[in-house]
Protein backbone atom coordinates (compact mmCIF):
# COMPACT_ATOMS: atom_id res chain seq x y z
CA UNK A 1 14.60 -8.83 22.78
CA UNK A 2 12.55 -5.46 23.58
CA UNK A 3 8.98 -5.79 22.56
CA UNK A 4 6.75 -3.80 20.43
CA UNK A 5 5.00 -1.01 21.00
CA UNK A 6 2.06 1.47 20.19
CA UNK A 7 3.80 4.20 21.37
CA UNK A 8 7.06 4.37 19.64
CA UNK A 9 8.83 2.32 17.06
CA UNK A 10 11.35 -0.35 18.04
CA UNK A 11 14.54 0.79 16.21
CA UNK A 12 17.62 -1.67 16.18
CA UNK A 13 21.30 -0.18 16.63
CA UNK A 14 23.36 1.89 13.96
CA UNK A 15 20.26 3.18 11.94
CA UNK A 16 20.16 7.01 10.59
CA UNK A 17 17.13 8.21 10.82
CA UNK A 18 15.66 11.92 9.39
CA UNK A 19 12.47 13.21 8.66
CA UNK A 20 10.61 10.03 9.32
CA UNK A 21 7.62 8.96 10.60
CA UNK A 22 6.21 6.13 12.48
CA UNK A 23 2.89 4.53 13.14
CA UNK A 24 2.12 2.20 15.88
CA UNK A 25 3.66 -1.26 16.31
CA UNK A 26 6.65 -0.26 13.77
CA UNK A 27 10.45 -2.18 13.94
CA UNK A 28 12.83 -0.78 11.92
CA UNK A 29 16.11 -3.24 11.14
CA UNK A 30 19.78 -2.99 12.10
CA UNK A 31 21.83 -0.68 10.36
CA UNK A 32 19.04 0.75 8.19
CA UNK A 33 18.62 4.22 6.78
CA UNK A 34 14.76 5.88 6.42
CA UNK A 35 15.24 9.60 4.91
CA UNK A 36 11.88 11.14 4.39
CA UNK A 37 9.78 8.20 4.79
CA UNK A 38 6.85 7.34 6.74
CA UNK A 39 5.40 3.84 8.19
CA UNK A 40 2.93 3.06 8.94
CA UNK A 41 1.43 0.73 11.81
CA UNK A 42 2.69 -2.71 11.84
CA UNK A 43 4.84 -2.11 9.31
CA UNK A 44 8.49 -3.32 9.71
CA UNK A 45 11.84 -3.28 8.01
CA UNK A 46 14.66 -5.99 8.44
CA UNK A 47 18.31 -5.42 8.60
CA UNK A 48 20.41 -2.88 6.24
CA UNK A 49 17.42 -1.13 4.27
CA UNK A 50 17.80 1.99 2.63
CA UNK A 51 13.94 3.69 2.48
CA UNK A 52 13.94 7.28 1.15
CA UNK A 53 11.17 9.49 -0.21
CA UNK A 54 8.39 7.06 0.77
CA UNK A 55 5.21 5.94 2.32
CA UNK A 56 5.26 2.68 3.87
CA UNK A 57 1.81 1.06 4.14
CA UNK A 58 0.45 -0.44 7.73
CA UNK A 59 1.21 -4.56 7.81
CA UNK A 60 4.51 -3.97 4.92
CA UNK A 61 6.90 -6.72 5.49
CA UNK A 62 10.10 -5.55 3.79
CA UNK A 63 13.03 -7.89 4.36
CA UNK A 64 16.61 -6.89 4.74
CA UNK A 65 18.69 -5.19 2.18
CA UNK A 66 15.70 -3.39 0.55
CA UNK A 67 15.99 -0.41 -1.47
CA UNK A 68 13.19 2.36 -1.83
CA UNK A 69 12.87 4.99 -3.63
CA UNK A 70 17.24 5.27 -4.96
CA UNK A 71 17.51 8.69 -6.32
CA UNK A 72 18.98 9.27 -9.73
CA UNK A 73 21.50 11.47 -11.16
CA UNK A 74 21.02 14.27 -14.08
CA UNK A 75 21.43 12.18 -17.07
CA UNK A 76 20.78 15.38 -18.92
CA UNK A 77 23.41 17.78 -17.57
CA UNK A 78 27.01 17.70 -18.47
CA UNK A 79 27.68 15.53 -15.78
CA UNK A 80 26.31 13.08 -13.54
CA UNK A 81 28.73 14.10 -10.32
CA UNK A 82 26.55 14.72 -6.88
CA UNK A 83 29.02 18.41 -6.90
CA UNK A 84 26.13 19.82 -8.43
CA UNK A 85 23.48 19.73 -5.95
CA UNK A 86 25.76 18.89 -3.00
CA UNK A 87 28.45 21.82 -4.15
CA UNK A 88 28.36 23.19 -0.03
CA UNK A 89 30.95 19.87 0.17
CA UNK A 90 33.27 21.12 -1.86
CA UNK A 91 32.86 24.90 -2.35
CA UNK A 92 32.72 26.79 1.04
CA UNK A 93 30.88 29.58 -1.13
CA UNK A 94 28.77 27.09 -3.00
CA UNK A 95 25.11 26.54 -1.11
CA UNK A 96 23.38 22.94 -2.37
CA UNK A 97 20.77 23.11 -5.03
CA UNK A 98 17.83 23.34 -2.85
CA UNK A 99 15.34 22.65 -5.98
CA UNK A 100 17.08 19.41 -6.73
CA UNK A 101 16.38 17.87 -3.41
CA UNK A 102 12.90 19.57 -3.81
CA UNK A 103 12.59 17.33 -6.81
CA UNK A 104 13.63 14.05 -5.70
CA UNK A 105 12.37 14.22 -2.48
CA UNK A 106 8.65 15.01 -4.28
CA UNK A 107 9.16 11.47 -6.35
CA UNK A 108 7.49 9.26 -3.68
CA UNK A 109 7.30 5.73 -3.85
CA UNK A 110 4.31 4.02 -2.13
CA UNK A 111 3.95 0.55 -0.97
CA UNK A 112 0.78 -0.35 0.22
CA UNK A 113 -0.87 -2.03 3.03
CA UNK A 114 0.41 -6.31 3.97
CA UNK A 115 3.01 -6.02 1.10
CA UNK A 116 6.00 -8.08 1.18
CA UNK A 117 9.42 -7.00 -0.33
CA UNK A 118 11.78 -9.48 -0.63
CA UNK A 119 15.31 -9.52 0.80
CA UNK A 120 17.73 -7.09 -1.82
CA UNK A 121 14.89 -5.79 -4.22
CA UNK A 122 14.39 -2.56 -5.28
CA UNK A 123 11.43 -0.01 -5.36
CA UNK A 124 12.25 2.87 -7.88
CA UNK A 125 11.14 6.52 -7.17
CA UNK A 126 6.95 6.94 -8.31
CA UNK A 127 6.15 3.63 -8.16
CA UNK A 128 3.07 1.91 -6.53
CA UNK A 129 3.31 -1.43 -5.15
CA UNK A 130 -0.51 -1.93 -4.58
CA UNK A 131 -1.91 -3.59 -1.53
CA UNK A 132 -1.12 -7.13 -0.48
CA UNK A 133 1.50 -7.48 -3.52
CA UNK A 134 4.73 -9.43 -3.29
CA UNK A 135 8.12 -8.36 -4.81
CA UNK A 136 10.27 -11.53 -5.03
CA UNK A 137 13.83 -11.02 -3.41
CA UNK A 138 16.10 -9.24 -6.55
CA UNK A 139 13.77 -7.68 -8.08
CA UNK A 140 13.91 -3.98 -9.60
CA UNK A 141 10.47 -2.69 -9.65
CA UNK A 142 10.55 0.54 -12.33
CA UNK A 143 6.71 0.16 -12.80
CA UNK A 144 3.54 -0.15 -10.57
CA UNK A 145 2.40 -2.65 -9.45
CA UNK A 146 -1.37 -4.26 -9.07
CA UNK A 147 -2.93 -4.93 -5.83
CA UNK A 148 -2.31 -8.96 -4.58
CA UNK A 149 0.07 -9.29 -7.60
CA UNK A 150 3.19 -10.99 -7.25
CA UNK A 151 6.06 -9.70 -9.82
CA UNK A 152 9.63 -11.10 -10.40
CA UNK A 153 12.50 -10.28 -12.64
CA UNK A 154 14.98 -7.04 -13.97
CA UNK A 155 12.90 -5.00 -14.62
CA UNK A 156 9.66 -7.06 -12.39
CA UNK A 157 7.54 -8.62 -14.09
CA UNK A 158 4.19 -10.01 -12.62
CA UNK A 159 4.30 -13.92 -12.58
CA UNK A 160 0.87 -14.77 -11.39
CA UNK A 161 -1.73 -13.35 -8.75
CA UNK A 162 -1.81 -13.73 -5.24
CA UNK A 163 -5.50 -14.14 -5.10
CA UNK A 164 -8.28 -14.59 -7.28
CA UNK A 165 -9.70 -10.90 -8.59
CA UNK A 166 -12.53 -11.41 -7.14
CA UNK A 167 -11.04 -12.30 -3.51
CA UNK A 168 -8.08 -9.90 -3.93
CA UNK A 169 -11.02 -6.85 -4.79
CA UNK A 170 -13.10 -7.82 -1.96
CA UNK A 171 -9.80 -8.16 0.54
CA UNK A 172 -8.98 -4.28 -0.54
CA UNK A 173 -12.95 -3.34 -0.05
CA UNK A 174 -12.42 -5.39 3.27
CA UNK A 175 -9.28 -3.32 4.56
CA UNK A 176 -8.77 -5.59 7.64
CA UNK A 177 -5.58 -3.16 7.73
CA UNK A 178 -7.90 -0.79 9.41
CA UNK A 179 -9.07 -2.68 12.17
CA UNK A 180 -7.79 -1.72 15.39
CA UNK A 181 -5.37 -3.78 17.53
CA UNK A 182 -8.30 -5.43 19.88
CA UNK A 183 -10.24 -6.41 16.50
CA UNK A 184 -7.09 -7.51 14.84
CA UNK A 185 -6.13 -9.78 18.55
CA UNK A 186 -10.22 -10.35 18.47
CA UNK A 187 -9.53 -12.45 15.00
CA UNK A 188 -6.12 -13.75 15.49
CA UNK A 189 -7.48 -17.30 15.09
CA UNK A 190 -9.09 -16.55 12.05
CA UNK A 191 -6.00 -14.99 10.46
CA UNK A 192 -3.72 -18.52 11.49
CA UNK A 193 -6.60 -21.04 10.58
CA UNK A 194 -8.39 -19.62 7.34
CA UNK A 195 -7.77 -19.19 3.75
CA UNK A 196 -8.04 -15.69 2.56
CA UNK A 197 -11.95 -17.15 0.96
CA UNK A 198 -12.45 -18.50 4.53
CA UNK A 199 -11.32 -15.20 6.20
CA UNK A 200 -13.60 -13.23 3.89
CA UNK A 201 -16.54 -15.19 4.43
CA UNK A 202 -16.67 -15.11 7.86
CA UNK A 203 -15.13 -11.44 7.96
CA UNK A 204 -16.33 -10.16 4.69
């Protein structure tokens, strides 16, 4: 298997890929589709995700089968149809509505820094999934989401916390995230061996 790398992402076979960016140390999964999104380092995707209107925190782990950001259609108009905004496939004379795509593509949806999205949930358009949270595989997330919380259900709910509040505040104030990659290698021994109040006291 190709490595990693600083330089460019490591993107897997049969993806479509526009207006994205990348970050350092980034894989992006078989077969998945990024439109508008950004990653960034560390951050990975597994197979078959569908990422669009986003920003994708450094450290994300988002398994396979993840949806960000699905767009929605006009509930208020007198139909629902894509020939609205899309009319150019239908009408040669018809342009698409350039101020609907405007609109969705404004609705980001953030996930923060050493996340974890579980295989087949789902991150609705404007929602925060704070840092170190964990979405549990299934999930519809319509709502933000607190830092080191994990949430469940349809629609998510949060089922307990990841970490104290007092560890998961000082892990954000911490933002080993930021470190570069010879402090990250520097501490890798820390990061196998110690508890997140170990890691803190020695790091925090």
């Amino acid at each position: 298997m190709p490595r990693l790398s600083a330089e460019a992402p490591l993107v897997h076979p049969d993806c479509e890929i526009a207006g994205a960016e990348f970050g350092a140390w980034v894989e992006i999964g078989r077969g998945t589709r990024l439109s508008d999104a950004s990653f960034g380092d560390y951050a990975y995707c597994d197979r078959f995700c569908d990422i669009a209107n986003a920003e994708v925190g450094k450290f994300a782990n988002i398994a396979s089968f993840v949806r960000v950001g699905a767009t929605d259609h006009p509930l208020d108009r007198a139909s629902l149809h894509h020939f609205q905004y899309r009319s150019g496939d239908y009408w040669a004379d018809a342009a698409e509505d350039a101020d609907w795509f405007a609109r969705r593509r404004a609705r980001r949806a953030v996930i923060g820094c050493d996340t974890w999205i579980g295989h087949a949930a789902q991150i609705k358009p404007e929602v925060t999934v704070g840092h170190g949270a964990v979405v549990a595989s299934g999930a519809i997330v319509t709502k933000d989401v607190a830092p080191y919380a994990i949430v469940a259900g349809v629609p998510a709910q949060p089922i307990r916390a990841r970490l104290a509040p007092d560890l998961a505040e000082r892990m954000v104030a911490l933002a080993w995230w930021d470190w570069d990659h010879a402090r990250l290698r520097a501490a890798l021994e820390d990061f196998r061996t110690l508890d997140a109040a170990g890691f803190l006291a020695r790091h925090g």
